[in-house]
C-alpha atoms as a PDB file:
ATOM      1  CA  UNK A   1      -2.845  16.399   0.120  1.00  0.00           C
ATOM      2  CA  UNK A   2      -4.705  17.124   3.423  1.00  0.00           C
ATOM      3  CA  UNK A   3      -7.606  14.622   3.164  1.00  0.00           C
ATOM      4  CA  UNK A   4     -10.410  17.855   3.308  1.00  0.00           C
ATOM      5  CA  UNK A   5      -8.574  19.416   0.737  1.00  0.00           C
ATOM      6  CA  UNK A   6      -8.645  15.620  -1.315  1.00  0.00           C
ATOM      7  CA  UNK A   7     -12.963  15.287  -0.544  1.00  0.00           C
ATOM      8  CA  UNK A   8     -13.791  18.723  -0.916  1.00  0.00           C
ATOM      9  CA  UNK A   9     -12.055  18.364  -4.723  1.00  0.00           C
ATOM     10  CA  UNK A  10     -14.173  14.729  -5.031  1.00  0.00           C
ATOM     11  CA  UNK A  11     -17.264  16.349  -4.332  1.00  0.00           C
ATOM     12  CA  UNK A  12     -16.808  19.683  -6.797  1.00  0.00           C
ATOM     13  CA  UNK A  13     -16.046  16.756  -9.533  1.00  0.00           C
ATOM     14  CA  UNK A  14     -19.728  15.311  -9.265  1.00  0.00           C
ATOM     15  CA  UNK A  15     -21.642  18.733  -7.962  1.00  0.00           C
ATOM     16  CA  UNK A  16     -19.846  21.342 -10.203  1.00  0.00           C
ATOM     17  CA  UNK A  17     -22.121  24.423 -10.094  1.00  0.00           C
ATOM     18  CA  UNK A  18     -25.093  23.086  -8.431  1.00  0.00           C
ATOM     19  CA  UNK A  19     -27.292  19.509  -7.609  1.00  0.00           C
ATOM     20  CA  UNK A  20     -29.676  20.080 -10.052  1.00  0.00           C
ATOM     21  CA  UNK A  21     -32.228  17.697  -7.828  1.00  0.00           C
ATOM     22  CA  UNK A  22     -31.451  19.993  -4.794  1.00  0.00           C
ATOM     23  CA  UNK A  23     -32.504  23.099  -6.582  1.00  0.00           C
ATOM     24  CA  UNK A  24     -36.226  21.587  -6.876  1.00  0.00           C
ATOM     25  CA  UNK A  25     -36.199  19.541  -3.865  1.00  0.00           C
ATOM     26  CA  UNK A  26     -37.440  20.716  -0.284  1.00  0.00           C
ATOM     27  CA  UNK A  27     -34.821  19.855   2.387  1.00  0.00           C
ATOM     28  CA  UNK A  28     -35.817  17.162   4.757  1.00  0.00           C
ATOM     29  CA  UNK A  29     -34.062  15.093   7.054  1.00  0.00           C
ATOM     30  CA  UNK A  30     -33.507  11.255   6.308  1.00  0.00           C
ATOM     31  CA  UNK A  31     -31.793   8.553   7.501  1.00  0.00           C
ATOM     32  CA  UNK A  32     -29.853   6.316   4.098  1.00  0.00           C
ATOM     33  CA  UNK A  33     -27.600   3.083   4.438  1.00  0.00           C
ATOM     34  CA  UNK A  34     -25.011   1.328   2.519  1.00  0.00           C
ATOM     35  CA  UNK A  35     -25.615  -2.308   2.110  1.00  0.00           C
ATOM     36  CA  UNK A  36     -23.169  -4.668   0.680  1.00  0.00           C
ATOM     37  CA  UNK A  37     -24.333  -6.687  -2.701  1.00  0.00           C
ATOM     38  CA  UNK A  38     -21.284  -8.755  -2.165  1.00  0.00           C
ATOM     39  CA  UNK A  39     -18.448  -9.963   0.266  1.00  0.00           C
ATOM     40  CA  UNK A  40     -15.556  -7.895   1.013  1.00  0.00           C
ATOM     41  CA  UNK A  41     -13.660  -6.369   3.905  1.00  0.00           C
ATOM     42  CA  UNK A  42     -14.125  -2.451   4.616  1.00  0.00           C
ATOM     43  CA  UNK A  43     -12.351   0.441   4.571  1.00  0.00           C
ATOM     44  CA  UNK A  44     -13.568   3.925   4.012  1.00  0.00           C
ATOM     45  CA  UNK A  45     -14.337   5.039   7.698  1.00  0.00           C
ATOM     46  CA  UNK A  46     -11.257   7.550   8.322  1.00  0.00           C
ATOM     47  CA  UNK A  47     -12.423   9.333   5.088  1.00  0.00           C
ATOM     48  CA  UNK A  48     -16.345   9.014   5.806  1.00  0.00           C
ATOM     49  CA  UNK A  49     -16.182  10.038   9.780  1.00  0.00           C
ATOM     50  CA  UNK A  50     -14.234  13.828   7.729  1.00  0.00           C
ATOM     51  CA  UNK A  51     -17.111  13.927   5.377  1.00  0.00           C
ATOM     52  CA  UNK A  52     -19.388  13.959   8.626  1.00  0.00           C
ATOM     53  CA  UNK A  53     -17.776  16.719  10.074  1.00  0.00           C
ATOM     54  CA  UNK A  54     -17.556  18.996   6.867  1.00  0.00           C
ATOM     55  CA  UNK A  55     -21.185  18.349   5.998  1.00  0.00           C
ATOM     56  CA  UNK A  56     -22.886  18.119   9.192  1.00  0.00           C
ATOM     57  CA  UNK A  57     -23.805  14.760   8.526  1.00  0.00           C
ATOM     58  CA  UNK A  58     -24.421  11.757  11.449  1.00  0.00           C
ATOM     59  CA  UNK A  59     -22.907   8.223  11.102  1.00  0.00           C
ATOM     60  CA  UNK A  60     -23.392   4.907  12.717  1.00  0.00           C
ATOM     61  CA  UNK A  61     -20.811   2.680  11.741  1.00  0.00           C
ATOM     62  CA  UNK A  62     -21.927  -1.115  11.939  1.00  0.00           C
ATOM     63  CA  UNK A  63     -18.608  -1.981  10.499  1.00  0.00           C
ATOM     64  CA  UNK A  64     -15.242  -0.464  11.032  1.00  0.00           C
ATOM     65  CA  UNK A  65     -11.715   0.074   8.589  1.00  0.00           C
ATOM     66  CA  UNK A  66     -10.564  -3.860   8.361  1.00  0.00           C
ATOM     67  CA  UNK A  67     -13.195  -5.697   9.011  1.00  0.00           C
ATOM     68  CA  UNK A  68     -14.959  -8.720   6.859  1.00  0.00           C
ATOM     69  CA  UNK A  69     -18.656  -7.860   5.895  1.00  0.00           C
ATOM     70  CA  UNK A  70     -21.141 -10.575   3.929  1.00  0.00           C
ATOM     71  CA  UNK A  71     -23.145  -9.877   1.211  1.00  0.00           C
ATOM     72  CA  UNK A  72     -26.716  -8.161   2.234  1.00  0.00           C
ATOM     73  CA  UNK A  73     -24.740  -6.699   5.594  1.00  0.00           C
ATOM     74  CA  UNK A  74     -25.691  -3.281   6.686  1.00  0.00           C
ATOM     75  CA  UNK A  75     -22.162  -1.362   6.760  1.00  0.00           C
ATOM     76  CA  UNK A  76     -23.315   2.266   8.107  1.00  0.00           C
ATOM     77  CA  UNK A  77     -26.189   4.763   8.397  1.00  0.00           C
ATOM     78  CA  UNK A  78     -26.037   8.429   7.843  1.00  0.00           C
ATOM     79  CA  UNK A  79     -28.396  10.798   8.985  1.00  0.00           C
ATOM     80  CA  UNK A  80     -28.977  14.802   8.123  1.00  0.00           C
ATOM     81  CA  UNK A  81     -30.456  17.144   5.384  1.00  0.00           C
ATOM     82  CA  UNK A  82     -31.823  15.155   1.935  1.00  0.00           C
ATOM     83  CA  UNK A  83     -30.478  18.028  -0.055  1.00  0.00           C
ATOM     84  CA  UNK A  84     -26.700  17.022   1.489  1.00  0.00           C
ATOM     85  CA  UNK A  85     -27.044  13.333   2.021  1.00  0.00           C
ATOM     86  CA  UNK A  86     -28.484  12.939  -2.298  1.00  0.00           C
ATOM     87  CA  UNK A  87     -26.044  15.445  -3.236  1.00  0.00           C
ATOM     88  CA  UNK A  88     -23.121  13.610  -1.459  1.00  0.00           C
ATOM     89  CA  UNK A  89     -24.388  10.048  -2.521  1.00  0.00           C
ATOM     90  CA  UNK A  90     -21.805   9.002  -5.720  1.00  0.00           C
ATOM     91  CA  UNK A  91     -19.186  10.279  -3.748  1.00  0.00           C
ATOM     92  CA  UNK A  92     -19.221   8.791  -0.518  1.00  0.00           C
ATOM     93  CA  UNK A  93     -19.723   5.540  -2.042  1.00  0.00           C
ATOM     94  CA  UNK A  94     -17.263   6.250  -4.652  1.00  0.00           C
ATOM     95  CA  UNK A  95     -14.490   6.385  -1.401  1.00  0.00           C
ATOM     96  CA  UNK A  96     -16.318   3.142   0.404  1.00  0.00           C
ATOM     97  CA  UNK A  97     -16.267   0.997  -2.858  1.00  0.00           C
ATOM     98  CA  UNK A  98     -12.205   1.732  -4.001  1.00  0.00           C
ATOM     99  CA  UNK A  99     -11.009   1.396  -0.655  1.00  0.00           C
ATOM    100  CA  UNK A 100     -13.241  -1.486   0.019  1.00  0.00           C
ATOM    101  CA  UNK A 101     -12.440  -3.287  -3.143  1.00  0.00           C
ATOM    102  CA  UNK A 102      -8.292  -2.341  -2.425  1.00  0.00           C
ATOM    103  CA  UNK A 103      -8.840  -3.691   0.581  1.00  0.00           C
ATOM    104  CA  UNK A 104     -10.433  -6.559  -0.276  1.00  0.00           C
ATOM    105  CA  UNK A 105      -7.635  -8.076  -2.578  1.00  0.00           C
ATOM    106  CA  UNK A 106      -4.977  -7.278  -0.292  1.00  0.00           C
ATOM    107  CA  UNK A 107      -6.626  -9.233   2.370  1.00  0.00           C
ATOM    108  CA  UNK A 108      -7.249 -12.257  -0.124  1.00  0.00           C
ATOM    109  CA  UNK A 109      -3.512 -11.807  -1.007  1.00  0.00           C
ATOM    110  CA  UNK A 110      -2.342 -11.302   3.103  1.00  0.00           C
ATOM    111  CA  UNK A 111      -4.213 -14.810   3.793  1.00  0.00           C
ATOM    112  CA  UNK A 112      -2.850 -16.426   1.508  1.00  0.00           C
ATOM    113  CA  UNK A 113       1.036 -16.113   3.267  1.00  0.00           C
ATOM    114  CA  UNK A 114      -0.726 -15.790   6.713  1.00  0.00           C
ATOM    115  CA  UNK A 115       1.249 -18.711   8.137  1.00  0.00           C
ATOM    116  CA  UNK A 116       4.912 -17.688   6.255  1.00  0.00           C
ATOM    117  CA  UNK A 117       5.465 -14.321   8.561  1.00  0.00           C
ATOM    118  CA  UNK A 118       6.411 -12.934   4.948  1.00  0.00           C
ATOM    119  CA  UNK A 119       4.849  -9.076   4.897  1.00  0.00           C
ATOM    120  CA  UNK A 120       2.802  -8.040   2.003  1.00  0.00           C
ATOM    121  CA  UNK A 121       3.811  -4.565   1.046  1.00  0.00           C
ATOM    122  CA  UNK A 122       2.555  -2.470  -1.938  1.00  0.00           C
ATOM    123  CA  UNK A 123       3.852  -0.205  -5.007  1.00  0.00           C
ATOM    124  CA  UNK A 124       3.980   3.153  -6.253  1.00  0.00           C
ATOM    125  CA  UNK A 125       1.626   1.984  -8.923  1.00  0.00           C
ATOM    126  CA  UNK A 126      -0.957   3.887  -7.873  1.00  0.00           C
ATOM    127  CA  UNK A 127      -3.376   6.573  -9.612  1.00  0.00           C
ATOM    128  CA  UNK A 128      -2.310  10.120  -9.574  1.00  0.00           C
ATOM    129  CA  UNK A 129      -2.831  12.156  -6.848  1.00  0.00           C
ATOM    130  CA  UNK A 130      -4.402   8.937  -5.192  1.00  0.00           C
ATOM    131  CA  UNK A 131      -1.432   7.135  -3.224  1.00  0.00           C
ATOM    132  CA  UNK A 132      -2.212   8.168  -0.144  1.00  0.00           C
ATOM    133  CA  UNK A 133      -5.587   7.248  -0.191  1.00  0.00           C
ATOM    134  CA  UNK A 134      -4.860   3.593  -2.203  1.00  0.00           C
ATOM    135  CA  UNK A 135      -1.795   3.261   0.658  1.00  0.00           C
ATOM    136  CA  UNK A 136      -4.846   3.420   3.131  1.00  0.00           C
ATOM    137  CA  UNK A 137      -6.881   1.008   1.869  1.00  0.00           C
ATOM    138  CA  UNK A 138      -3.693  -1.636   1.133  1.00  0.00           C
ATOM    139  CA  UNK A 139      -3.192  -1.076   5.287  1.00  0.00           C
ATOM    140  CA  UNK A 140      -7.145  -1.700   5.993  1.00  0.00           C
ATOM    141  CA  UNK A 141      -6.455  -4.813   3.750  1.00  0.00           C
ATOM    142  CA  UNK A 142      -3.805  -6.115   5.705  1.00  0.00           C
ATOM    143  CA  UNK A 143      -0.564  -5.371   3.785  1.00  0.00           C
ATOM    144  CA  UNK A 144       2.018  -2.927   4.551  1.00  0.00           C
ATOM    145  CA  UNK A 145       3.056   0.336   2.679  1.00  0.00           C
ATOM    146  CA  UNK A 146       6.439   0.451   0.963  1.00  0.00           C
ATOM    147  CA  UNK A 147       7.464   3.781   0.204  1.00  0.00           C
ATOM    148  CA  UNK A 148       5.197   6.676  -0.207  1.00  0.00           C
ATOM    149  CA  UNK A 149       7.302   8.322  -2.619  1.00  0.00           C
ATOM    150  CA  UNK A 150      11.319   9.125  -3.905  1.00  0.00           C
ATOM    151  CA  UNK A 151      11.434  10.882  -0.648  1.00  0.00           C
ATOM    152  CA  UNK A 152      11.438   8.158   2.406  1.00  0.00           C
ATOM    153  CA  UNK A 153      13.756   5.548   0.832  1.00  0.00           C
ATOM    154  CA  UNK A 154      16.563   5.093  -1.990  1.00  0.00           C
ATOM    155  CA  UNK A 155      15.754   2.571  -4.422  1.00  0.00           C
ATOM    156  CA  UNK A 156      18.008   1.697  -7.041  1.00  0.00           C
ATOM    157  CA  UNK A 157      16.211   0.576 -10.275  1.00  0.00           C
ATOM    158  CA  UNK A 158      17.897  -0.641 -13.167  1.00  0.00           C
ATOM    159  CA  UNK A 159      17.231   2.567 -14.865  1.00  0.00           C
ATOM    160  CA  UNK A 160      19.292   4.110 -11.900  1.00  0.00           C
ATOM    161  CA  UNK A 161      21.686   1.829 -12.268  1.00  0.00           C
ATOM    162  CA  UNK A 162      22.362   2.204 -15.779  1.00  0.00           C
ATOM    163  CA  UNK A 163      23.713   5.500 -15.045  1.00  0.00           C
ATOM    164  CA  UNK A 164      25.993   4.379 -12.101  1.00  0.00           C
ATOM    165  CA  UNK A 165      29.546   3.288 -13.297  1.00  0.00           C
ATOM    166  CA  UNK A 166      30.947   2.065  -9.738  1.00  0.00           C
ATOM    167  CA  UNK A 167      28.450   0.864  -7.095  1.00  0.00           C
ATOM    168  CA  UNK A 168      30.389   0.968  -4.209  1.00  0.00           C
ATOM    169  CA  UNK A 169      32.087   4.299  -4.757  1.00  0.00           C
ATOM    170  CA  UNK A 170      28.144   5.509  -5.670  1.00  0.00           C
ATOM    171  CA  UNK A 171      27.516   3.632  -1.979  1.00  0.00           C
ATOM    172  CA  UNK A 172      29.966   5.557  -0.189  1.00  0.00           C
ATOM    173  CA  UNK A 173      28.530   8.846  -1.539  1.00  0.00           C
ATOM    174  CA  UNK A 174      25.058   8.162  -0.894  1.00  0.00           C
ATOM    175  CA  UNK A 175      25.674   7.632   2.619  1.00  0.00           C
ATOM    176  CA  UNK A 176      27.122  10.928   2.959  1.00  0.00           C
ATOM    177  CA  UNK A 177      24.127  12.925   1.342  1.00  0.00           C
ATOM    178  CA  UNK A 178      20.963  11.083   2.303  1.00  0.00           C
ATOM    179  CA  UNK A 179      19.313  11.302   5.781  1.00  0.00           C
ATOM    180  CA  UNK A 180      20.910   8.790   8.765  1.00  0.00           C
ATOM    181  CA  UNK A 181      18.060   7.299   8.965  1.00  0.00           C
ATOM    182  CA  UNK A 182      16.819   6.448   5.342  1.00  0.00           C
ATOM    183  CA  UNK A 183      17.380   3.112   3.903  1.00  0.00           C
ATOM    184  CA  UNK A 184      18.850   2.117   0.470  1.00  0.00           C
ATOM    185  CA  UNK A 185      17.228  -0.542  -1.808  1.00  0.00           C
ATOM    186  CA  UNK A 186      18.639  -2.199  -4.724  1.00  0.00           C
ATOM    187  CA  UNK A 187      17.117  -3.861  -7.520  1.00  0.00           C
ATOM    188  CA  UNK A 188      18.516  -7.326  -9.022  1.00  0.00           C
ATOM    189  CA  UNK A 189      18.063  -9.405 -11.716  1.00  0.00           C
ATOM    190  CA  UNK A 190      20.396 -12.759 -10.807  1.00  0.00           C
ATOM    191  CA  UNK A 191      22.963 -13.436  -7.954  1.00  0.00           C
ATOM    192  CA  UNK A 192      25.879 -12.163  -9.281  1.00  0.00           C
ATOM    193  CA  UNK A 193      23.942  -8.832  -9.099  1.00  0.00           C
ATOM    194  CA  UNK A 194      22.621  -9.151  -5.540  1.00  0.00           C
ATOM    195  CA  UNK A 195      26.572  -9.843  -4.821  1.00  0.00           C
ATOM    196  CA  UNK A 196      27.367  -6.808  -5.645  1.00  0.00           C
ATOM    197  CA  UNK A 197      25.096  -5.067  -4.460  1.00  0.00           C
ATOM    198  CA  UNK A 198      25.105  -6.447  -0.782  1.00  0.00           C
ATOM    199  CA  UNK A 199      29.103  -6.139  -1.236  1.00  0.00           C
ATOM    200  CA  UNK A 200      28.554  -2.050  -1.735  1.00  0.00           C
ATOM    201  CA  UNK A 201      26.609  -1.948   1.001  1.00  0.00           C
ATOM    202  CA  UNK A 202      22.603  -2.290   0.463  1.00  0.00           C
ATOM    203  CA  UNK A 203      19.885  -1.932   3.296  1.00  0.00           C
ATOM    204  CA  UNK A 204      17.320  -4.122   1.315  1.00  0.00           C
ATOM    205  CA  UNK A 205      17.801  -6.241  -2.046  1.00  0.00           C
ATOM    206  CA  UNK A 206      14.904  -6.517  -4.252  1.00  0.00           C
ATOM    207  CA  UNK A 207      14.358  -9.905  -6.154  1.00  0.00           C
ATOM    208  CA  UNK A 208      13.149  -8.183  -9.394  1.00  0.00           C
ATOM    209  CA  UNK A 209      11.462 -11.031 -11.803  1.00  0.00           C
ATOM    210  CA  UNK A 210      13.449 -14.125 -10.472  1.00  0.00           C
ATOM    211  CA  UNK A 211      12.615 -17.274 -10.730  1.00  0.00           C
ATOM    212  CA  UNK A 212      11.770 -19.169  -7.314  1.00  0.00           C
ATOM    213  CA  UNK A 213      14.694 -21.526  -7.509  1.00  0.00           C
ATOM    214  CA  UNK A 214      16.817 -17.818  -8.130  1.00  0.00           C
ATOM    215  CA  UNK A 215      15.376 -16.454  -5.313  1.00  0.00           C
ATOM    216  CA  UNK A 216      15.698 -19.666  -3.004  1.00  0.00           C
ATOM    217  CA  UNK A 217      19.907 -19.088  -3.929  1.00  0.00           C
ATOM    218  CA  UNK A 218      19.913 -15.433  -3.591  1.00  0.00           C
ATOM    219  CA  UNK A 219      17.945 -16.383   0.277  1.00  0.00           C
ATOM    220  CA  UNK A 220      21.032 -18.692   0.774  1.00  0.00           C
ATOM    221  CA  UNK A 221      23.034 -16.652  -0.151  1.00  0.00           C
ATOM    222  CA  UNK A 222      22.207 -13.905   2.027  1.00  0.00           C
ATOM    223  CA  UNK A 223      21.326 -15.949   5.153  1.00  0.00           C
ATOM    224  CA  UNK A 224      25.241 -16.732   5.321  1.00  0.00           C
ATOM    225  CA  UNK A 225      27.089 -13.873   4.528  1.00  0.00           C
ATOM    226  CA  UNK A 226      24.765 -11.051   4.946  1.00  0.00           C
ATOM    227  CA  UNK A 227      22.036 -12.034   7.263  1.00  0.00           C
ATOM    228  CA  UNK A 228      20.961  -8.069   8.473  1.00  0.00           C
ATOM    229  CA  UNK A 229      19.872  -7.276   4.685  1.00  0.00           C
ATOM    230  CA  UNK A 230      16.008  -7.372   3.747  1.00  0.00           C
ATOM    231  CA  UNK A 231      15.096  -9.724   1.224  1.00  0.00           C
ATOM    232  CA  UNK A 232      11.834  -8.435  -0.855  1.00  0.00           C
ATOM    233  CA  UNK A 233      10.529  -9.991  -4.037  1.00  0.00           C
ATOM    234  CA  UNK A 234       8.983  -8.754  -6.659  1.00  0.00           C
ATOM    235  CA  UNK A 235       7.435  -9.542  -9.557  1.00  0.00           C
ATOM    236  CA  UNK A 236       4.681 -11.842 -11.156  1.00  0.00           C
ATOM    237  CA  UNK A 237       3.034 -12.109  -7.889  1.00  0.00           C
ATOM    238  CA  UNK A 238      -0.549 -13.120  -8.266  1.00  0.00           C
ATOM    239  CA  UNK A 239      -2.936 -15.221  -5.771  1.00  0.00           C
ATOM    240  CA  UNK A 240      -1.707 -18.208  -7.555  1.00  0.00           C
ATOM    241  CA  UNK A 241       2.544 -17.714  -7.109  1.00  0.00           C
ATOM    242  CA  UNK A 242       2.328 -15.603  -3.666  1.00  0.00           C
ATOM    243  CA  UNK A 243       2.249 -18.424  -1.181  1.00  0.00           C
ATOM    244  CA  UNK A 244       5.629 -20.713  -3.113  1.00  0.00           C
ATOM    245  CA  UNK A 245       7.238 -16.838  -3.418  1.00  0.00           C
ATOM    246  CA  UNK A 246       6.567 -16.407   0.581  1.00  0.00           C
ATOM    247  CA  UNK A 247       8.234 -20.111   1.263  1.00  0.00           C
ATOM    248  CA  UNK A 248      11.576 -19.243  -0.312  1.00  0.00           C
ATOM    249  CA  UNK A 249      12.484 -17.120   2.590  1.00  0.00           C
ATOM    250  CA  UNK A 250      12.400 -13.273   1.741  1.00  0.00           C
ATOM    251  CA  UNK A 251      11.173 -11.014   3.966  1.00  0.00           C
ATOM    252  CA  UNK A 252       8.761  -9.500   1.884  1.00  0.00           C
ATOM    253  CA  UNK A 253       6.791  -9.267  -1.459  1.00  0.00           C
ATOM    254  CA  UNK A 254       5.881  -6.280  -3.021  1.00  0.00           C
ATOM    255  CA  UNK A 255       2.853  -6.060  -5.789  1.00  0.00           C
ATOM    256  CA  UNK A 256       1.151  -3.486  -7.292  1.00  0.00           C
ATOM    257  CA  UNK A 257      -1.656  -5.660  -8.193  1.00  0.00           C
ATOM    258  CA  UNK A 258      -3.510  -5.478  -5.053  1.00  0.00           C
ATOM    259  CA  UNK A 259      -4.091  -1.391  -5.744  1.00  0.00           C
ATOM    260  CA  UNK A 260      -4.146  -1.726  -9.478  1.00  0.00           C
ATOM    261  CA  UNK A 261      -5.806  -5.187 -10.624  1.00  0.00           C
ATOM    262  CA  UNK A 262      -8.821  -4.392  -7.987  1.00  0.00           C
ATOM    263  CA  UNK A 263     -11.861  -4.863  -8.964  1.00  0.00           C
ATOM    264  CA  UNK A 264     -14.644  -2.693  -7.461  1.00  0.00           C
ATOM    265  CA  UNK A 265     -17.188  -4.575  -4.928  1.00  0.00           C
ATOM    266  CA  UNK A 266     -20.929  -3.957  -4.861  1.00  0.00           C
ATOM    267  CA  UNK A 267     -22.346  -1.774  -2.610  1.00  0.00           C
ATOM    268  CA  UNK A 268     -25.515   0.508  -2.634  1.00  0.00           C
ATOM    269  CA  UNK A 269     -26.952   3.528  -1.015  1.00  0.00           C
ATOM    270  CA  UNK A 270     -30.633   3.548   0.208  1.00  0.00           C
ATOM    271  CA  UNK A 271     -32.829   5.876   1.720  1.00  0.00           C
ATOM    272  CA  UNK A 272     -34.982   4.538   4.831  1.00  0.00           C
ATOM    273  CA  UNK A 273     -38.751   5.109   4.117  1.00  0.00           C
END
């Protein structure tokens, strides 16, 4: 979804057939702010600098996408027509607080592997019709995208693979039909899995729900007979279990947590007097 086409549907949500304060109210202009009511790190500017432009609105940013802010912090001003700026209010901060609060988890999950080299990547656990804006925030946070969708990678699940009676033969096929340059993941629940499935010829291997002395084999495993293959886990991966997942030796850890288990910052729109 083109991201005018994704405000200009957030802002008929809240205005439906009319501001009901703009139909009484005499146009003026005004200059309002968002101030931060608690710590966090930012995101929000891509989709705020578009709002701008379709609303003739002016902004000066005091903080940029990425960046730590401290409670009582000044984040941006925006100037232009009351009617526009009061009308607009909910849902500009609506887009500053969930990509804020997005991207503050995934940087509180990113520092805590900071010194592993391990990448932080996220789900498609997101909210419909919202993964490219969650995706976003997750890269304002720090962490990297995993696939946007069923389109830019193959991953076998275990659903998928319930339906597969030979692997490798399935392999051999896929190669054949999906683009040269698209990579094939495969989910696994123990070694003897991951065996196979770097055996038929996987791009990636996903640690699904192992234990960290599991994953520490499958890592040894793969470091002397298949070094080229990605290692991601995945799986009861919270602030408290990322950093001993990160030492085992994958590559990367996937959670979905960081888009869906965020909890929304404070922040607040004023008006200057």
């Amino acid at each position: 979804m083109l991201k005018e086409t994704f405000l200009e549907a957030l802002v008929a949500e809240d205005v439906g057939r009319g501001d009901l304060f703009s139909r009484i109210s005499t146009a003026k202009p005004i200059r309002a702010y968002i101030i931060a009511k608690s710590n966090g790190v930012f995101a929000g500017q891509e989709y705020i600098d578009i709002f701008a432009k379709m609303y003739d609105l002016i902004v000066d940013w005091k903080v940029s996408d990425g960046e730590s802010f401290k409670k009582g912090e000044k984040l941006l001003f925006i100037s232009g027509d009351s009617k526009t700026i009061l009308s607009l209010e909910r849902s500009i901060l609506d887009i500053v607080l969930h990509a804020s609060s997005i991207a503050t988890l995934t940087a509180a999950y990113v520092d805590m592997i900071k010194e592993t080299g391990v990448k932080l990547l996220d789900t498609r656990k997101t909210r419909p019709l919202l993964r490219e804006f969650e995706k976003y925030a997750v890269r304002c946070g720090g962490g990297i995208n995993h696939r946007m969708g069923l389109d830019d990678c193959l991953m076998l699940k275990d659903t998928h693979l319930q339906t597969i009676d030979d692997l490798s033969s399935f392999m051999l096929e896929v190669r054949q039909k999906i683009p040269f340059t698209s990579k094939v993941e495969i989910e696994c629940e123990d070694l003897e899995m991951v065996q196979k499935a770097m055996k038929a010829g996987a791009d990636i291997i996903m640690c699904d729900n192992m234990t960290i002395d599991q994953t520490k084999e499958v890592v040894i495993y793969r470091n002397k007979h298949y070094p080229h293959i990605l290692l991601e886990a995945s799986g009861n991966v919270t602030l408290e279990t990322i950093e001993k997942i990160a030492q085992t030796g994958v590559d990367a850890i996937s959670s979905g947590s960081i888009i869906h288990q965020a909890n929304w910052i404070d922040l607040s729109m004023k008006v200057e007097k």
